[in-house]
Protein backbone atom coordinates (compact mmCIF):
# COMPACT_ATOMS: atom_id res chain seq x y z
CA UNK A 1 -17.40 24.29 1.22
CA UNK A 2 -14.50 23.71 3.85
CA UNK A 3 -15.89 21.55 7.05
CA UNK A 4 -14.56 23.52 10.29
CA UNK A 5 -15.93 21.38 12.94
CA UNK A 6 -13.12 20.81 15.25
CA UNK A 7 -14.29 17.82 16.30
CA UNK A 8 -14.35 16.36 12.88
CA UNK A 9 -10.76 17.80 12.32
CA UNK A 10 -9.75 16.48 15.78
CA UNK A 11 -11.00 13.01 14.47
CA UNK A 12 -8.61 13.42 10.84
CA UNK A 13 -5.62 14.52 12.98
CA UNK A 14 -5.71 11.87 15.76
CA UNK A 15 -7.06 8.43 14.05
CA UNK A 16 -4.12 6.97 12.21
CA UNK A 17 -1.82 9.54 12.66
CA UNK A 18 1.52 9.23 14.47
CA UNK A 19 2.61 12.75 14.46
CA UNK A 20 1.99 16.34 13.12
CA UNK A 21 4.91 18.67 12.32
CA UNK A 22 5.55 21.55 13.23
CA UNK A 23 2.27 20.86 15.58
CA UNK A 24 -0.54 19.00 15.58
CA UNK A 25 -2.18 22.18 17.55
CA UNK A 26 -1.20 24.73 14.55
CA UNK A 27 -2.54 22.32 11.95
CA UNK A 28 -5.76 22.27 13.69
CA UNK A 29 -6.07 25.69 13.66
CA UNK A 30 -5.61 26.60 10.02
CA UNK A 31 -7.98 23.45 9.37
CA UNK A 32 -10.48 25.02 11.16
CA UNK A 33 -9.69 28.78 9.53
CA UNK A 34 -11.78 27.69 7.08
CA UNK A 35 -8.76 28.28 4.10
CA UNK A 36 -9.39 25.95 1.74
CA UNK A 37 -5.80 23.74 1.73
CA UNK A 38 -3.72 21.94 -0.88
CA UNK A 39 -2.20 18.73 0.39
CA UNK A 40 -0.95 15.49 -1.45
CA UNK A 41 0.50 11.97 -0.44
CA UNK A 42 2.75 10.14 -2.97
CA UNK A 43 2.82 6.83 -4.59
CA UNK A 44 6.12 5.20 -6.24
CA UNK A 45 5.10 2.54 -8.27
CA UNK A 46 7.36 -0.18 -7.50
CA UNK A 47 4.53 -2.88 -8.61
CA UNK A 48 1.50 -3.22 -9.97
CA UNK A 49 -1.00 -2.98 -7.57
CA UNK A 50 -1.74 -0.36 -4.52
CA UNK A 51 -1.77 -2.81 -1.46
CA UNK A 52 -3.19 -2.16 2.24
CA UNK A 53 -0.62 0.20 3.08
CA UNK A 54 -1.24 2.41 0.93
CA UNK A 55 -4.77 2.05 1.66
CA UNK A 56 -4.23 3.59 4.96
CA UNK A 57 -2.39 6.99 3.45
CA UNK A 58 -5.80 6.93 0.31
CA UNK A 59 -8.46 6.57 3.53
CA UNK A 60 -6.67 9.71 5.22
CA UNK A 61 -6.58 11.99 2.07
CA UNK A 62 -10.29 10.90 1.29
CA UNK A 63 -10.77 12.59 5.09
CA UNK A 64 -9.57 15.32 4.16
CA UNK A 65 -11.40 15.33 0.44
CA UNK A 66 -14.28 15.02 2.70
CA UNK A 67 -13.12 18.27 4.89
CA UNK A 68 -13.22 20.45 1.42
CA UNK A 69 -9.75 20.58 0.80
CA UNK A 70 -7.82 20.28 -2.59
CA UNK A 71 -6.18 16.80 -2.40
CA UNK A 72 -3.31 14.91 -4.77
CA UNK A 73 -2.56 11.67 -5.23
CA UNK A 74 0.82 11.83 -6.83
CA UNK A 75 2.58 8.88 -8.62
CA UNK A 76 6.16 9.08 -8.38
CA UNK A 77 7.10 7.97 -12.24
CA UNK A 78 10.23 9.86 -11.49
CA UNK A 79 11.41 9.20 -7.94
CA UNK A 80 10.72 5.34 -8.65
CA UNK A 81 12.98 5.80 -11.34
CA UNK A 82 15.76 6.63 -8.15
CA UNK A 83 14.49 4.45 -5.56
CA UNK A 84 13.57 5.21 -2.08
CA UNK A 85 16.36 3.93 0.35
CA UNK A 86 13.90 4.41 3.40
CA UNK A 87 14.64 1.20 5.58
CA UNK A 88 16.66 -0.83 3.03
CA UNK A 89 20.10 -2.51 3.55
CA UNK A 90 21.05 -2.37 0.44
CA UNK A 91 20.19 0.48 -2.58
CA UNK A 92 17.20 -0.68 -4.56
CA UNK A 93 17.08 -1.56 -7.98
CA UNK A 94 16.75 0.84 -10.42
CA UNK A 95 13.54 1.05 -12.67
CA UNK A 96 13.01 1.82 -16.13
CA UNK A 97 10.57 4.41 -17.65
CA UNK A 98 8.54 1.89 -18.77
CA UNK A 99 8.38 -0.44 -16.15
CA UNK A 100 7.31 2.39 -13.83
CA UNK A 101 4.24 3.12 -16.51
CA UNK A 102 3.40 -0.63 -16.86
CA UNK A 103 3.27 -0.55 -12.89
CA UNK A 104 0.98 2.64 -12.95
CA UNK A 105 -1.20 1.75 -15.30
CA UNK A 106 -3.88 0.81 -12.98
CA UNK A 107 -3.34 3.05 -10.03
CA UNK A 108 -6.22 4.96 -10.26
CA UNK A 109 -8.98 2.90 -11.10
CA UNK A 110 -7.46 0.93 -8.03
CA UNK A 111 -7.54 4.53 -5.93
CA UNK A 112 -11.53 5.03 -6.38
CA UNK A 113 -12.18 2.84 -3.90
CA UNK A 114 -11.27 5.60 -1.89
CA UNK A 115 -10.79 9.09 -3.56
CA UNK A 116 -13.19 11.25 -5.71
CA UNK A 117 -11.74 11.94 -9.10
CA UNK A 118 -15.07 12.80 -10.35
CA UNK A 119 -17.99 15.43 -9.65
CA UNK A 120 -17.48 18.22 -6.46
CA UNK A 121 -13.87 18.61 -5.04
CA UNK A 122 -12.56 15.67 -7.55
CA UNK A 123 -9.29 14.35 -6.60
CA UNK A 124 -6.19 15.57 -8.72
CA UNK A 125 -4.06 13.08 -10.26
CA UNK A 126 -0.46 14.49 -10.98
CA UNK A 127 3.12 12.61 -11.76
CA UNK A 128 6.34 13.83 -10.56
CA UNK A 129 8.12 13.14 -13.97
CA UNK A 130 6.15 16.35 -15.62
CA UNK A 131 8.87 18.66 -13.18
CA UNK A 132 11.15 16.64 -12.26
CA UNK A 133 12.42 15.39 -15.46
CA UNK A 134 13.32 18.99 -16.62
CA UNK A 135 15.30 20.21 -13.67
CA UNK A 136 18.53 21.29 -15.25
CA UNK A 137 21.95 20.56 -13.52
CA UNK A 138 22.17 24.03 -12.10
CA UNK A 139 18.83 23.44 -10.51
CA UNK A 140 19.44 20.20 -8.98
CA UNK A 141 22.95 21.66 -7.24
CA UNK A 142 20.86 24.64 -6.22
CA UNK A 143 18.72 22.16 -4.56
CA UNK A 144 21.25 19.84 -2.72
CA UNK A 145 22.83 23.28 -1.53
CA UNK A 146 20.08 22.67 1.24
CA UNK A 147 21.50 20.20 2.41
CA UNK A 148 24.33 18.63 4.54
CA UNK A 149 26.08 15.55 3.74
CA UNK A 150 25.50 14.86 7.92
CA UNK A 151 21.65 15.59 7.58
CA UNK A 152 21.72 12.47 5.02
CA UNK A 153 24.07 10.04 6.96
CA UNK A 154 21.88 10.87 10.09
CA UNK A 155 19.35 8.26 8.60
CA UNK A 156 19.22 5.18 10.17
CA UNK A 157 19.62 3.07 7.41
CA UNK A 158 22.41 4.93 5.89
CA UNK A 159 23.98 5.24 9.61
CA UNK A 160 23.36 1.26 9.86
CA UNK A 161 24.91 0.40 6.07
CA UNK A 162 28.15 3.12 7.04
CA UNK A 163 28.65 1.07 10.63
CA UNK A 164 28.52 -2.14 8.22
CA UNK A 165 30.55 -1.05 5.79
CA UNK A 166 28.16 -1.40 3.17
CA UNK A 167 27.84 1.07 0.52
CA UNK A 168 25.96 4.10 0.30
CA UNK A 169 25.23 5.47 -3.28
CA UNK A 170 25.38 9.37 -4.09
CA UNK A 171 21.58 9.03 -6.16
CA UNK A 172 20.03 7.31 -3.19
CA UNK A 173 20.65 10.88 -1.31
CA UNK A 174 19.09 12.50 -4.29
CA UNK A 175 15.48 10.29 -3.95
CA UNK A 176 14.77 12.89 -0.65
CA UNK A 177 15.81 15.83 -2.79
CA UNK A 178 13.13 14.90 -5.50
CA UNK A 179 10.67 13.97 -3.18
CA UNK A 180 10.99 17.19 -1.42
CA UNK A 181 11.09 19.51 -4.70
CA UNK A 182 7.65 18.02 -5.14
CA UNK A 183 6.35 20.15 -2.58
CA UNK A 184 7.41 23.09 -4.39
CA UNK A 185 6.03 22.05 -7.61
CA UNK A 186 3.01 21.65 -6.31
CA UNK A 187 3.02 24.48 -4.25
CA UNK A 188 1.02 22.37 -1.41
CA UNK A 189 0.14 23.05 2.00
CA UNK A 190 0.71 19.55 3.62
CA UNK A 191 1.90 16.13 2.46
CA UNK A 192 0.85 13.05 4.18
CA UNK A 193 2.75 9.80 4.09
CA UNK A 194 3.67 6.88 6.59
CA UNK A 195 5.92 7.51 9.57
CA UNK A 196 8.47 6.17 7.60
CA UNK A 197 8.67 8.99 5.30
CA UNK A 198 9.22 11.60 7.62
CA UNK A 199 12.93 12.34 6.66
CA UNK A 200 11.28 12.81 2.76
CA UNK A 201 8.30 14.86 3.91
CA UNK A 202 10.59 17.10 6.06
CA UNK A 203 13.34 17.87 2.91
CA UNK A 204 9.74 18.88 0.69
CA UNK A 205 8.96 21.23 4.35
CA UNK A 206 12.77 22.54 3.74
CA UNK A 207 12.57 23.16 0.18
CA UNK A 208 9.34 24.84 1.05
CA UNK A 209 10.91 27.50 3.31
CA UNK A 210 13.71 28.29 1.58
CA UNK A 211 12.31 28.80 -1.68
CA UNK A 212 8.86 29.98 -1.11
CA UNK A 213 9.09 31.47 2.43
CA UNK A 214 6.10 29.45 3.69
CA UNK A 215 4.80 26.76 6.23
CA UNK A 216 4.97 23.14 4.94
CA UNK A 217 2.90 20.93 7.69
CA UNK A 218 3.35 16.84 7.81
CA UNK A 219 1.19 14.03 8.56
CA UNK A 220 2.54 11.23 9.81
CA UNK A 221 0.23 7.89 9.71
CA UNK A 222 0.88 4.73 11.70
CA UNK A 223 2.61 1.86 9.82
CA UNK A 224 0.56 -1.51 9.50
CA UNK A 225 3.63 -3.45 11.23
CA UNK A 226 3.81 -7.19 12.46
CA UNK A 227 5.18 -8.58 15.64
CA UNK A 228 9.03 -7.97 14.89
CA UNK A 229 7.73 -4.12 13.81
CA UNK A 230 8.28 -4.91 10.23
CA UNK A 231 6.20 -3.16 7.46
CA UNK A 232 3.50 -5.22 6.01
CA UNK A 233 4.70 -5.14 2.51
CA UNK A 234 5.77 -7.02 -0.18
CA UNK A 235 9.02 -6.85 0.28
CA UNK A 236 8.63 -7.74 4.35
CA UNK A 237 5.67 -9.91 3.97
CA UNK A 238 2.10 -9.96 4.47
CA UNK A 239 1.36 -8.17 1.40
CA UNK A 240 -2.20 -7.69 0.36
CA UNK A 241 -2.87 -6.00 -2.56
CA UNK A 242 -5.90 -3.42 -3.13
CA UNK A 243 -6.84 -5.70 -6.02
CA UNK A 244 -6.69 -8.79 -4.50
CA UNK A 245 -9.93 -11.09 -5.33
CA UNK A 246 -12.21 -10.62 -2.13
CA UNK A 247 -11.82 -14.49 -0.91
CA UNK A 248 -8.05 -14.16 -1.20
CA UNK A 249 -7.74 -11.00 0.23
CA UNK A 250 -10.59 -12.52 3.23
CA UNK A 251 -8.14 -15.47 3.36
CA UNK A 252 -5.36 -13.38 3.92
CA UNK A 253 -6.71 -11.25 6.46
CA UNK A 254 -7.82 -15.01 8.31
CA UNK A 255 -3.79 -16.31 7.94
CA UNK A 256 -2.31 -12.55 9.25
CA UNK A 257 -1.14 -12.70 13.36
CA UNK A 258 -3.69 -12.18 16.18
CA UNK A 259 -1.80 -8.88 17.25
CA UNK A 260 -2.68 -7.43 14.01
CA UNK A 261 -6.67 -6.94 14.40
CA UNK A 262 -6.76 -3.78 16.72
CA UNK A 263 -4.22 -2.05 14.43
CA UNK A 264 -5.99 -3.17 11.49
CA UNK A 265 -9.21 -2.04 12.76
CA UNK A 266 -7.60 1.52 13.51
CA UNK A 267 -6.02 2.09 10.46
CA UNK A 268 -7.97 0.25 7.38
CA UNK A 269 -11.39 0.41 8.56
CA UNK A 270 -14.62 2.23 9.42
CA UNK A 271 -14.96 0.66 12.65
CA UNK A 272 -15.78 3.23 15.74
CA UNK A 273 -13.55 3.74 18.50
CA UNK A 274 -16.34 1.81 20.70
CA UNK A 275 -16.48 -0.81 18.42
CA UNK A 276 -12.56 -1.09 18.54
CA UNK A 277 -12.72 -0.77 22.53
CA UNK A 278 -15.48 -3.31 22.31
CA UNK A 279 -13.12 -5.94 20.38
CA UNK A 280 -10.09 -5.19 22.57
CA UNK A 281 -11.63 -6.13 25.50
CA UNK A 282 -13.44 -8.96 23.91
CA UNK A 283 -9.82 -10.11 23.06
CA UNK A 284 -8.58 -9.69 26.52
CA UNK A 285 -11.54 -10.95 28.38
CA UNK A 286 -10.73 -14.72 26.29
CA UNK A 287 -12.47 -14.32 23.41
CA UNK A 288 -11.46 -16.70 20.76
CA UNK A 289 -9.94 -14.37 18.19
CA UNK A 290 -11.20 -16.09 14.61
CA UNK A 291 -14.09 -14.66 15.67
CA UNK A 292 -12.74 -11.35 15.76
CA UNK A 293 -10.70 -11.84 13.06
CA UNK A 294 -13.52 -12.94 10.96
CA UNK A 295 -15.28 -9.89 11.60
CA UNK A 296 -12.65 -7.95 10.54
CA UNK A 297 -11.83 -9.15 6.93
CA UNK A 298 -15.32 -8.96 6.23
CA UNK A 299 -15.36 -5.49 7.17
CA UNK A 300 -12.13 -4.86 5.11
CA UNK A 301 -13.53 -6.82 2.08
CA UNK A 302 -16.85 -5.10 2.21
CA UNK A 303 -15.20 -1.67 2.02
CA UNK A 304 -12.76 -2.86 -1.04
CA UNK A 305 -15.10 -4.94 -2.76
CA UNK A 306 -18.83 -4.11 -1.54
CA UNK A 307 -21.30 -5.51 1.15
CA UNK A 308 -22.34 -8.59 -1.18
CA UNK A 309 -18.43 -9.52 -1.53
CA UNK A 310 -17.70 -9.61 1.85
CA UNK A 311 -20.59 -11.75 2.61
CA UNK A 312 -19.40 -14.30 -0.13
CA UNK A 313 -15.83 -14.18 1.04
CA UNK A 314 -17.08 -14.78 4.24
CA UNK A 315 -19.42 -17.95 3.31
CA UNK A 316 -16.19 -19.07 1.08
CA UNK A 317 -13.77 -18.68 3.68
CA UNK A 318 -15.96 -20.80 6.51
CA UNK A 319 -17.36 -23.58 3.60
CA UNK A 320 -13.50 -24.30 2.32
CA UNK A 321 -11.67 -24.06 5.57
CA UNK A 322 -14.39 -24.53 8.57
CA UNK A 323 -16.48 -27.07 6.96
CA UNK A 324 -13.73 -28.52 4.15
CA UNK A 325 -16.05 -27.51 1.34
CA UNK A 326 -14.89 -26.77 -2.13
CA UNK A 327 -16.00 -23.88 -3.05
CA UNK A 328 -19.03 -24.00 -6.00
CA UNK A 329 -18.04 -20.84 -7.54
CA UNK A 330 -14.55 -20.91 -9.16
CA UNK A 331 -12.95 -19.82 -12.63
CA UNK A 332 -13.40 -21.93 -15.33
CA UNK A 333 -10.21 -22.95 -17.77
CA UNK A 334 -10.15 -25.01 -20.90
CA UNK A 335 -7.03 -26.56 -21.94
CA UNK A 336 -7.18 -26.26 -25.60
CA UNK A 337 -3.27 -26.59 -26.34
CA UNK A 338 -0.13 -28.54 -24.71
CA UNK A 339 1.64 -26.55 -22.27
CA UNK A 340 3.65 -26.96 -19.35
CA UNK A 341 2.37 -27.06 -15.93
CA UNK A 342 4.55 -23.63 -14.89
CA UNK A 343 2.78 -21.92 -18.17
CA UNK A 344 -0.65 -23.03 -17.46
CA UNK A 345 0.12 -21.82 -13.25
CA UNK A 346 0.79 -18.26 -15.04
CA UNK A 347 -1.93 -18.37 -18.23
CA UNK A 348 -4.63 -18.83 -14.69
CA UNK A 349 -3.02 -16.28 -12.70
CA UNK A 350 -2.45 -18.48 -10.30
CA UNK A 351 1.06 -17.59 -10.61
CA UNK A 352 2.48 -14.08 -11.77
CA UNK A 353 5.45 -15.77 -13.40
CA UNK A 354 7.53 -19.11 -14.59
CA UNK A 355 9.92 -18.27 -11.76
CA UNK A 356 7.04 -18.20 -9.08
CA UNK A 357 5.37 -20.92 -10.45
CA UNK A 358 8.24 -23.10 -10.45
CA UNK A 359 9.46 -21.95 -6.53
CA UNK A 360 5.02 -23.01 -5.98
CA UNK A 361 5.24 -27.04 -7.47
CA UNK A 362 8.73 -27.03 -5.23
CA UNK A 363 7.48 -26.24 -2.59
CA UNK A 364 4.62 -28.58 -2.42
CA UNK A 365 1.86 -25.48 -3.41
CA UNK A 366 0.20 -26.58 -6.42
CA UNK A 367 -2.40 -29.66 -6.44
CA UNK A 368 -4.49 -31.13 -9.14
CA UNK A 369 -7.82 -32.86 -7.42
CA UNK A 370 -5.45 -32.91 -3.79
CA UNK A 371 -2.84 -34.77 -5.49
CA UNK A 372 0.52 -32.62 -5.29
CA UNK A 373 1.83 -31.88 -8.46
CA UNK A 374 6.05 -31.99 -8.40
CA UNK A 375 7.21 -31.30 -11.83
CA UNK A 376 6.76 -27.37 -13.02
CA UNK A 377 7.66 -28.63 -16.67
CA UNK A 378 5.21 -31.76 -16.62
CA UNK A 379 3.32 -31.34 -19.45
CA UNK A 380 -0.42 -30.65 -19.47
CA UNK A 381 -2.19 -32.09 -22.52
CA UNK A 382 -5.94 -30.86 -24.08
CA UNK A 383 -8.70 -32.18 -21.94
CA UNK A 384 -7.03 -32.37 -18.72
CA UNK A 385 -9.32 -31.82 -15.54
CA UNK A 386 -9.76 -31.51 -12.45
CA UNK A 387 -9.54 -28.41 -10.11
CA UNK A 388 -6.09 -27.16 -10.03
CA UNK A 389 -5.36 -25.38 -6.71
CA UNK A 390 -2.91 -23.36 -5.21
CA UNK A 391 -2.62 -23.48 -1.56
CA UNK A 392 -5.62 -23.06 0.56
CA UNK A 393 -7.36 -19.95 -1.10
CA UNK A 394 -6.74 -20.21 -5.09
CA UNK A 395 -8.95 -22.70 -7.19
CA UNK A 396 -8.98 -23.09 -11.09
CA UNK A 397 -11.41 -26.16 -12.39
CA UNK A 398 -9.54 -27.19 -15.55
CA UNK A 399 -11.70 -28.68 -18.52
């Protein structure tokens, strides 16, 4: 059954959301015409985990899951094959097949935090390598015949890397192609995606006209950006990842800028516009913002992790860094064979590789009972113990 309240539908096209194209008024209207409506976001998987950004774009299409439309989360296992270019000096590097499956391999269980795949109006699940891998030649010229060379250098980035004389590669123009064929494929009614996309979402409304003689609408969401309006990300910083263990992903929350909790609030939470007019002018009036900020990553860990989790992060977060605690609860590891500290940093996970746990003991990260540890190859022998921590948040008691 397809919701039509329009003040429901007001609340999906307004929270979050930057712009609607061709208008927000239109979309409204055949939202609330009670047509059931196929819509998708997409997902490149560039790593292994979702993080909070994407977390925004899975919140909005569980909205509209809730509305009673048909929604898709797509994984792009072929346009991360190309790269997206969106807002990068330089052309990214190129993926393999089977990195892009190793990255995917946990993307859904990661997306039911947030989207149905199960029971009534279950989520679909699609990848754009099932289409896109079999376009011919023919096709793909047929395709770029849509386009103008000038429509592509228009971007800013590509503008920005011409007026630098940096170079500008013909397959980056090809990742908006792709992304907008998927459209078609799919034969959807709307894509959603950040703000940042809108140059991609627009080829797919394009595509969509010119081949199928239809109406292609866009959502564009607000980007989670920090004080110099760079994304949070991991390849801009203050990346937190959907999978992140609740106390790291409370500790990050604690470490991210003061400007950050309204947005956050907005865009990756549950919170009410009152309460969110209630913590702005809590903020303004003086308020020390930890507190706010407190309240906020146990709201975001409670809706990743569960009510209990956020409560425990919470109680971590103030016993380890208010009250200089260490914390009671934390994995247990048993050195049964020599190894070096780097490969012990990576068997823990407190590291995700040699390389990053070598940059971590360099840079002062890694302690054994407080006492820094400054030599990545050191070697640690069977029955060493102690609680082996990195940073402030990350604590392995060795035995």
């Amino acid at each position: 059954m397809v919701i039509t309240d329009q003040n429901k539908i007001n609340e999906v096209l307004t929270r979050g959301v930057e712009s609607v194209l061709p208008t927000k008024d239109a979309f409204a209207a055949l939202l609330g015409s009670g047509k059931r409506l196929r819509m998708y976001c997409g997902f490149d998987p560039t790593a292994k985990s979702l993080h909070i950004g994407h977390a925004i774009q899975l919140r909005k299409l569980r909205q509209f899951q809730d509305l009673g439309h048909e929604v898709i989360m797509l994984i792009g296992s072929f346009t991360a094959m190309i790269g997206d270019p969106t807002d990068k000096a330089a052309a990214r590097v190129q993926l393999t097949a089977e990195q892009v499956k190793e990255n995917a391999a946990n993307w859904k269980k990661m997306a039911t935090k947030f989207l149905r795949f199960r029971g009534e109006n279950a989520a679909l699940l699609m990848r754009n390598d099932k289409w896109l891998a079999k376009l011919t030649m023919k096709e793909v010229v047929d395709l770029a015949s849509n386009f103008t060379v000038q429509q592509m250098i228009e971007r800013d980035m590509f503008k920005k890397r011409w007026d630098e004389g940096k170079p500008i590669h013909v397959h980056e123009f090809m990742y908006p192609l792709m992304q907008g064929y998927d459209s078609v494929a799919m034969v959807v009614d709307a894509e959603i995606g950040g703000n940042d996309q809108l140059f991609n979402m627009l080829a797919g409304r394009t595509l969509v006209k010119a081949l199928q003689h239809r109406e292609k609408f866009v959502v564009a969401l607000k980007l989670l950006t920090n004080d110099e309006g760079k994304k949070m990300s991991k390849s801009e910083g203050g990346f937190i990842a959907i999978d992140d263990a609740p106390e790291e992903m409370y500790g990050k929350l604690m470490a991210m800028n003061d400007g950050m909790i309204v947005p956050y609030l907005e865009l990756v939470t549950d919170a009410t516009r009152e309460e969110i007019d209630e913590m702005k002018t809590k903020l303004v009036s003086g308020e020390n913002p930890r507190n706010a900020k407190m309240r906020l990553a146990k709201m975001v860990v409670q809706q990743f992790h569960g009510v209990r989790a956020g409560t425990k992060a919470q109680k971590h977060f103030v016993d380890v860094f208010q009250k200089k605690e260490m914390p009671t609860e934390m994995i247990d590891f048993k050195v049964n064979e020599a190894m070096t500290l780097a490969d012990l940093l990576v068997v823990t996970k407190l590291a995700e590789s040699k390389g990053e746990a070598r940059r971590l003991v360099e840079q002062g990260g890694i302690t054994l009972d407080d006492v820094k540890l400054s030599d990545a190859f050191a070697m640690m022998t069977p029955g060493t113990s102690g609680v082996l921590r990195r940073g402030k948040r990350q604590f392995v008691r060795l035995s």
